[in-house]
Protein backbone atom coordinates (compact mmCIF):
# COMPACT_ATOMS: atom_id res chain seq x y z
CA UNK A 1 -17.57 45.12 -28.03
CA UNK A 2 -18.71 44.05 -30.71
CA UNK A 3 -16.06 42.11 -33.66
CA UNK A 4 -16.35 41.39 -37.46
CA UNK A 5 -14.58 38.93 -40.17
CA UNK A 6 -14.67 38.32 -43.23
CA UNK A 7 -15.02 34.53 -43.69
CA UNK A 8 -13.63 33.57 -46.84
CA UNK A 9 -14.83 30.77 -49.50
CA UNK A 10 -12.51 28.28 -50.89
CA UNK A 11 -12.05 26.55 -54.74
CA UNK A 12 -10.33 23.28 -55.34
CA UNK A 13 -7.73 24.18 -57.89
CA UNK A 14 -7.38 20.70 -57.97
CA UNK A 15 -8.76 17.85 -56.31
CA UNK A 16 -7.96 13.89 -56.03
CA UNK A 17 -9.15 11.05 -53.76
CA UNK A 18 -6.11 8.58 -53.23
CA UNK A 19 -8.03 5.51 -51.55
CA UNK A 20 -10.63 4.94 -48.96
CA UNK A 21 -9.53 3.98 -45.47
CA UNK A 22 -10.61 1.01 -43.47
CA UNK A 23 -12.39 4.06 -41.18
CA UNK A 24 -14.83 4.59 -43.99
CA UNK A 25 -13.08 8.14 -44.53
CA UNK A 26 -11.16 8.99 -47.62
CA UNK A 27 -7.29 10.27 -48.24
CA UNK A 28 -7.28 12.87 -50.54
CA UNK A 29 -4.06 15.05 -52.46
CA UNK A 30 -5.96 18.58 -53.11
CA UNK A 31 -4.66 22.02 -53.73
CA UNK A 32 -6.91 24.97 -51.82
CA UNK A 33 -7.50 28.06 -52.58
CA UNK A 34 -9.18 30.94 -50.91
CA UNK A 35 -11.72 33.34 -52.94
CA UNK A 36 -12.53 36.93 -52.89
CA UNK A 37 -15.91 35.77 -51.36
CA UNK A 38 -17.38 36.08 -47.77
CA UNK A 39 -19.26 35.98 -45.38
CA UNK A 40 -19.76 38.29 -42.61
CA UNK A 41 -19.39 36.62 -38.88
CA UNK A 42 -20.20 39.40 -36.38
CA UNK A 43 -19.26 38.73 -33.19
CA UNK A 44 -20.33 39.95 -29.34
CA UNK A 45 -20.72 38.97 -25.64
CA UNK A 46 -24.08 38.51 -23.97
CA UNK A 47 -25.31 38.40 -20.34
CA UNK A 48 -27.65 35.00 -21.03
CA UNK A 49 -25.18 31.94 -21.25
CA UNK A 50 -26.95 31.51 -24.82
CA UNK A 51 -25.10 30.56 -27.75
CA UNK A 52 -27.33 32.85 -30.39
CA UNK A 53 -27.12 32.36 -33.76
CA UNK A 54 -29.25 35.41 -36.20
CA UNK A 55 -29.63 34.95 -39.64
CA UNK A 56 -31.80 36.38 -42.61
CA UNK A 57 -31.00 32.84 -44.69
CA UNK A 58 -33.88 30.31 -44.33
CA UNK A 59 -32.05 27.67 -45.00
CA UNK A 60 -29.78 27.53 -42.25
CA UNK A 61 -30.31 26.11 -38.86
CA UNK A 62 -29.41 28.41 -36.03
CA UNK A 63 -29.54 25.74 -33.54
CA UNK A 64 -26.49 22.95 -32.52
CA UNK A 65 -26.67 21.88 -35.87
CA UNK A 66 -24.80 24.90 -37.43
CA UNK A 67 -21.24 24.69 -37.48
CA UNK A 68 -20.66 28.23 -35.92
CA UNK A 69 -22.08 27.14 -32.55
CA UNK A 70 -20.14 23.91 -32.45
CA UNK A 71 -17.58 25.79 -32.67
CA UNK A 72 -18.65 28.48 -29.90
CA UNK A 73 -19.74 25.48 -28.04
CA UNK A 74 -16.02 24.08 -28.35
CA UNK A 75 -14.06 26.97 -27.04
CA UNK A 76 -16.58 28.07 -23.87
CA UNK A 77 -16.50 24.38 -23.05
CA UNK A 78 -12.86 23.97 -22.98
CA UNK A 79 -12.24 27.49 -20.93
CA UNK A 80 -15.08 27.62 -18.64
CA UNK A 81 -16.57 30.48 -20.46
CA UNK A 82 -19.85 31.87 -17.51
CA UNK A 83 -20.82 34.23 -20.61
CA UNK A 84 -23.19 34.18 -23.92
CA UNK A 85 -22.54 34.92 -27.14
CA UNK A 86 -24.43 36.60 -30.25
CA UNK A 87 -23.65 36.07 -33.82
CA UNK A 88 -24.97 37.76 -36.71
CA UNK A 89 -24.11 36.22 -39.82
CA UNK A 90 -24.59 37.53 -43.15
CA UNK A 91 -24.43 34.82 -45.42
CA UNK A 92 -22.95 35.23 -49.20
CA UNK A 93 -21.33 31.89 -49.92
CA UNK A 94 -23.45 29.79 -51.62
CA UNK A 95 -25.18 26.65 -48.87
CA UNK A 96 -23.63 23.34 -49.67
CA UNK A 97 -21.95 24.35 -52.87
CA UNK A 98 -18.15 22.78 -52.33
CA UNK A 99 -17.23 26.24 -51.32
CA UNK A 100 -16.29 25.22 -47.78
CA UNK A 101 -19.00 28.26 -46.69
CA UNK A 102 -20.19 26.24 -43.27
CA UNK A 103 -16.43 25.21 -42.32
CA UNK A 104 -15.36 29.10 -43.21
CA UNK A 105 -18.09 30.40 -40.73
CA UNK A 106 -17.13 28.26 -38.15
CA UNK A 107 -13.28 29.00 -38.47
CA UNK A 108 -13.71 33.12 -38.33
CA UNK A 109 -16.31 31.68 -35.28
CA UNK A 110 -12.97 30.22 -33.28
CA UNK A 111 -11.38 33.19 -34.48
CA UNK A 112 -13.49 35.83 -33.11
CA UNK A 113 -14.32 33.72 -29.59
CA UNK A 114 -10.31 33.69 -29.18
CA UNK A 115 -9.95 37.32 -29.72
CA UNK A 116 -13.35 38.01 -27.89
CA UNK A 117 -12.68 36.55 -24.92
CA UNK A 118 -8.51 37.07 -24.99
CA UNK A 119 -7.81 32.84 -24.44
CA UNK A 120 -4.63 33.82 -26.13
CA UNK A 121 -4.76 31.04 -28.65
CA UNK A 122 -2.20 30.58 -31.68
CA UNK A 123 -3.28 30.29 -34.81
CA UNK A 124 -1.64 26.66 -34.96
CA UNK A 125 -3.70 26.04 -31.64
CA UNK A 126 -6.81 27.19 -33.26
CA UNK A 127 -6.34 24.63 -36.60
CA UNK A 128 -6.29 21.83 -33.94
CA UNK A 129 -9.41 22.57 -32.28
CA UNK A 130 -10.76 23.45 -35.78
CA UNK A 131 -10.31 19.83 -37.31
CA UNK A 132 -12.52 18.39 -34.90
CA UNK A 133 -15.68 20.32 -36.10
CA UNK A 134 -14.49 20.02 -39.88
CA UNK A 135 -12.14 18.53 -42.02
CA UNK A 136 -11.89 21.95 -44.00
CA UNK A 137 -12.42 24.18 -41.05
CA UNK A 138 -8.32 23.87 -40.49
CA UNK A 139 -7.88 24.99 -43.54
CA UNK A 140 -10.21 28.24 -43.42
CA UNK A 141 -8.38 29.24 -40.44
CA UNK A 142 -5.10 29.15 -42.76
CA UNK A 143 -6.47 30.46 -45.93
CA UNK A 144 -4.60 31.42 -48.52
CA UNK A 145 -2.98 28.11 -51.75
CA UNK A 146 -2.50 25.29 -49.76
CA UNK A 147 -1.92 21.50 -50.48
CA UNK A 148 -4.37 19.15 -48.45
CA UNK A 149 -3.75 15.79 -47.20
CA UNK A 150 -4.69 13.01 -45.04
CA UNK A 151 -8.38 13.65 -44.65
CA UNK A 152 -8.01 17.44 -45.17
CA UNK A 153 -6.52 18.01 -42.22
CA UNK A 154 -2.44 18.15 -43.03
CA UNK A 155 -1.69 21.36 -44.89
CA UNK A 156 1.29 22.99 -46.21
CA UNK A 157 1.12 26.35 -47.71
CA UNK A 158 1.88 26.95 -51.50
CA UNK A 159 3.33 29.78 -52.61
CA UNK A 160 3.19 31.59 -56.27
CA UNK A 161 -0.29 31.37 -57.08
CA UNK A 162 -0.26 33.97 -59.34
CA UNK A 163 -3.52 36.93 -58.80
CA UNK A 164 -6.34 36.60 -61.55
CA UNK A 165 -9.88 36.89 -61.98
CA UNK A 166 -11.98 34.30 -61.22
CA UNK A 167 -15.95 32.99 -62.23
CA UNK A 168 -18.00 31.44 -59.74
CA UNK A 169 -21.39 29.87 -60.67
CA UNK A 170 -23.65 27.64 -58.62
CA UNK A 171 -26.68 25.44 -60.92
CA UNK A 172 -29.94 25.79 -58.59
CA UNK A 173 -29.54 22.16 -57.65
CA UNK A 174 -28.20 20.59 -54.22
CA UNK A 175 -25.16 17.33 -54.26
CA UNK A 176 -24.80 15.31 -51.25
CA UNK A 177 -21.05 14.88 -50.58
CA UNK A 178 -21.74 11.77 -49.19
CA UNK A 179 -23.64 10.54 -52.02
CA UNK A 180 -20.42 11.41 -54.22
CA UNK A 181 -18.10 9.84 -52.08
CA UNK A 182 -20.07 6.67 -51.88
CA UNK A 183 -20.39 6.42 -55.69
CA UNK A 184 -16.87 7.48 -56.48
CA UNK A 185 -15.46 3.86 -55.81
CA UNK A 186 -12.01 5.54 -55.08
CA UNK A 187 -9.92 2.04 -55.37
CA UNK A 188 -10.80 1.48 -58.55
CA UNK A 189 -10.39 5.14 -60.50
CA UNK A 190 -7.82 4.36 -63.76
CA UNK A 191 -7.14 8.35 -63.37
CA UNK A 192 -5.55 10.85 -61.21
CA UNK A 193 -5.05 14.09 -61.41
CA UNK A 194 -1.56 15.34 -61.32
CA UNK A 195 -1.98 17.27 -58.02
CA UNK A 196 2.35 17.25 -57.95
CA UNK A 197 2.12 18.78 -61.20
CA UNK A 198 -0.45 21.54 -60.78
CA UNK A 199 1.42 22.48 -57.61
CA UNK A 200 4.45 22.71 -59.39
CA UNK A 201 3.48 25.50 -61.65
CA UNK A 202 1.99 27.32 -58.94
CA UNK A 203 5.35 27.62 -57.26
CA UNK A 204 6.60 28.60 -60.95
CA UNK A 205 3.40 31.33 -61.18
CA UNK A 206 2.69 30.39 -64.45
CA UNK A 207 -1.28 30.68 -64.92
CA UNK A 208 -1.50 28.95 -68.37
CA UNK A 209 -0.16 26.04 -67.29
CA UNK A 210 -2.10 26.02 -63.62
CA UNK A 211 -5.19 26.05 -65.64
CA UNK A 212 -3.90 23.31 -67.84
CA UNK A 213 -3.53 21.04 -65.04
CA UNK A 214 -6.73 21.71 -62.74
CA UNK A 215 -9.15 18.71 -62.70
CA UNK A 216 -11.09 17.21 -60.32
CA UNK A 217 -11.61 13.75 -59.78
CA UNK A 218 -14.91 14.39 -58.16
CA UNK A 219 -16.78 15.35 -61.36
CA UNK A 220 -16.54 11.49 -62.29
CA UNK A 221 -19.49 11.06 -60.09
CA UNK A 222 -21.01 14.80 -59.75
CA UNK A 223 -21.23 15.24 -64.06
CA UNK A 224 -22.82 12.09 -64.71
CA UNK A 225 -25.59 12.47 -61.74
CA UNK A 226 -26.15 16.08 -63.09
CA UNK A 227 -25.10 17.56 -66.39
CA UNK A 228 -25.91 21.28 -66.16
CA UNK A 229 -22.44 21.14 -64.47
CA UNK A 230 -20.85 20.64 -67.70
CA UNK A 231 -22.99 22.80 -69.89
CA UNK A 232 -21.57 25.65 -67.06
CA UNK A 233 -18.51 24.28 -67.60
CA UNK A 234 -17.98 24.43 -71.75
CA UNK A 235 -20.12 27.63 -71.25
CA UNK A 236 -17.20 29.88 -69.31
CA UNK A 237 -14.24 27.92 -71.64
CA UNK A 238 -16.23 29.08 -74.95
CA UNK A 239 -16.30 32.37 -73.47
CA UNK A 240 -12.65 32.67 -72.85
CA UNK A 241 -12.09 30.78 -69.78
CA UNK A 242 -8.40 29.10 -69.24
CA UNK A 243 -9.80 26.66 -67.57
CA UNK A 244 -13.39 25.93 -65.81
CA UNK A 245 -13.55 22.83 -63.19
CA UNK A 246 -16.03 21.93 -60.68
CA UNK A 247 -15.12 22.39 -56.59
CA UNK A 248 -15.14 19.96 -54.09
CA UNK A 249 -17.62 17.57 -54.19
CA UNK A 250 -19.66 20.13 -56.49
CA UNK A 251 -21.94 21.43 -57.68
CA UNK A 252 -19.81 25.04 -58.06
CA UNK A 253 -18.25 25.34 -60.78
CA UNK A 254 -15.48 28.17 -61.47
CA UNK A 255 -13.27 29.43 -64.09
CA UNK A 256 -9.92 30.92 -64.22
CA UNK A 257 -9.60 34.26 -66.50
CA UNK A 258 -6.53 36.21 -67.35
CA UNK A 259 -8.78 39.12 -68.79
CA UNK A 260 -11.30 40.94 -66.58
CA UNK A 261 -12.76 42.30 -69.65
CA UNK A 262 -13.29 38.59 -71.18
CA UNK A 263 -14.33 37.29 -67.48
CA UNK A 264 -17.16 39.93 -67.51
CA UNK A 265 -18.82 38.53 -70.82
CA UNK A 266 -18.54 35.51 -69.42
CA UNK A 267 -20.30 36.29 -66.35
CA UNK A 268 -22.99 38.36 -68.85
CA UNK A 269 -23.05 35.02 -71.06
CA UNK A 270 -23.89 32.73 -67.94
CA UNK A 271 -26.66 34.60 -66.32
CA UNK A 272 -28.28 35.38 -69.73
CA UNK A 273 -28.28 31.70 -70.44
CA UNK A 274 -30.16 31.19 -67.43
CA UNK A 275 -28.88 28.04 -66.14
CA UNK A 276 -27.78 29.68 -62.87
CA UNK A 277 -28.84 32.47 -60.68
CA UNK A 278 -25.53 32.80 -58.60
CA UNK A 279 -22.73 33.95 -60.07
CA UNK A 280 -19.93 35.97 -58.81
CA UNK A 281 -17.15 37.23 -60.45
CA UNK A 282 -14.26 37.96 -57.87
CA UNK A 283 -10.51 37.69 -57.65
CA UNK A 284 -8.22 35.41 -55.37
CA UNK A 285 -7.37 36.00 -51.74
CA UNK A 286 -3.39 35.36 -51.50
């Protein structure tokens, strides 16, 4: 038998680091969001014991490295599982992008060993195991609008997040999260976004004013280091965009559009300029 997921991306709709802990980790007040964007995970048993990871993208390991056989790894371990596994991924997320595209691979990977091998796991249970291979992987599991805590790990589901159309470009350039983190010197930012706020009007479905309030204290660091991240940014707003904002720790940058119409020119307008190769234009997964 063999089983398939889609394994959704995620956007920070808005994203704020509170303080960094005496653990070297960081609190942060974000609001999630899941994106009509995926990955495939396929899924299927084996006779070998092996943990086999295929893959037509170079650039990602297929070894214990990847976050899809931690997670395998996690689950067999736990329950004793005597059999291998196979997983074909097809891989559509942009790599390290702030998209949350390892953590969403290794969520649908818990998924589909729980439903492969009938361990008869909750999807609470799951989130639990799930934080220990990723901050965000709890979250994936979840999906939908979400407010973020702690590290990442305490969520509580949003609801109201109205449906509209939404422009995803990634600049042909790679951020270290941990090089943003280290140079955001989070005990001394004069500015916060208004995370209450933007969560507010989400509950109230009012788009205008969502887009109003998404910011993300993360470009402090990211839009200095590299610029083209604003030149996408003032690209999609002077072509219509309500609002455009980097995610996570960058360098993905997406727009919110209440007009496919106006969306599509600015998807034409962005890949015409050049300054990015990947570019989807999608809607929201709610």
């Amino acid at each position: 038998m063999k089983l398939s997921y889609k394994a959704y991306a995620k956007v920070n709709l808005g994203l704020d680091v509170l303080r960094k802990r005496e653990d070297g980790y960081h609190d942060v007040k974000m609001i999630m969001q899941t994106v009509n964007l995926y990955d495939v995970i396929e899924i299927e048993a084996s006779d070998d014991n092996l943990i086999s990871i295929v893959t037509e993208n170079d650039s990602i390991p297929v070894n214990e490295d990847n976050l899809i056989y931690k997670a395998c790894k996690l689950l067999m371990d736990e329950f004793n599982i005597n059999r291998g596994v196979r997983i074909t991924l097809i891989k559509n997320i942009p790599v390290a992008a702030g998209m949350a595209g390892g953590s969403t691979d290794a969520a649908y990977t818990l998924i589909g060993i729980n439903e492969l091998f009938k361990l008869g796991l909750s999807k609470d249970e799951l989130m639990k195991r799930g934080v220990k291979i990723g901050a965000d992987v709890p979250y994936c599991i979840m999906g939908g609008t979400a407010l973020s805590e702690g590290i990442g790990e305490i969520l509580s589901p949003v609801s109201g997040m109205p449906n509209c159309n939404i422009l995803i470009a990634k600049p042909p350039i790679d951020v270290s999260t941990k090089f943003v983190y280290e140079n955001l010197h989070a005990n001394e930012l004069k500015r916060h976004p208004d995370i209450d706020g933007l969560k507010s009007y989400i509950e109230a479905s009012d788009i205008y004013s969502i887009a109003n309030k998404m910011e993300n204290v993360l470009e402090t660091v990211t839009v200095k280091e590299y610029p083209i991240i604003e030149e996408i940014k003032t690209s999609m707003k002077q072509n219509g965009a309500l609002n455009s904002i980097m995610s996570g720790s960058g360098p993905t940058v997406f727009g919110l559009f209440d007009n496919y119409e106006i969306a599509k020119k600015a998807y034409d307008g962005l890949l015409a300029r050049n300054i990015t190769t990947q570019v989807y234009l999608t809607d929201l997964v709610l």
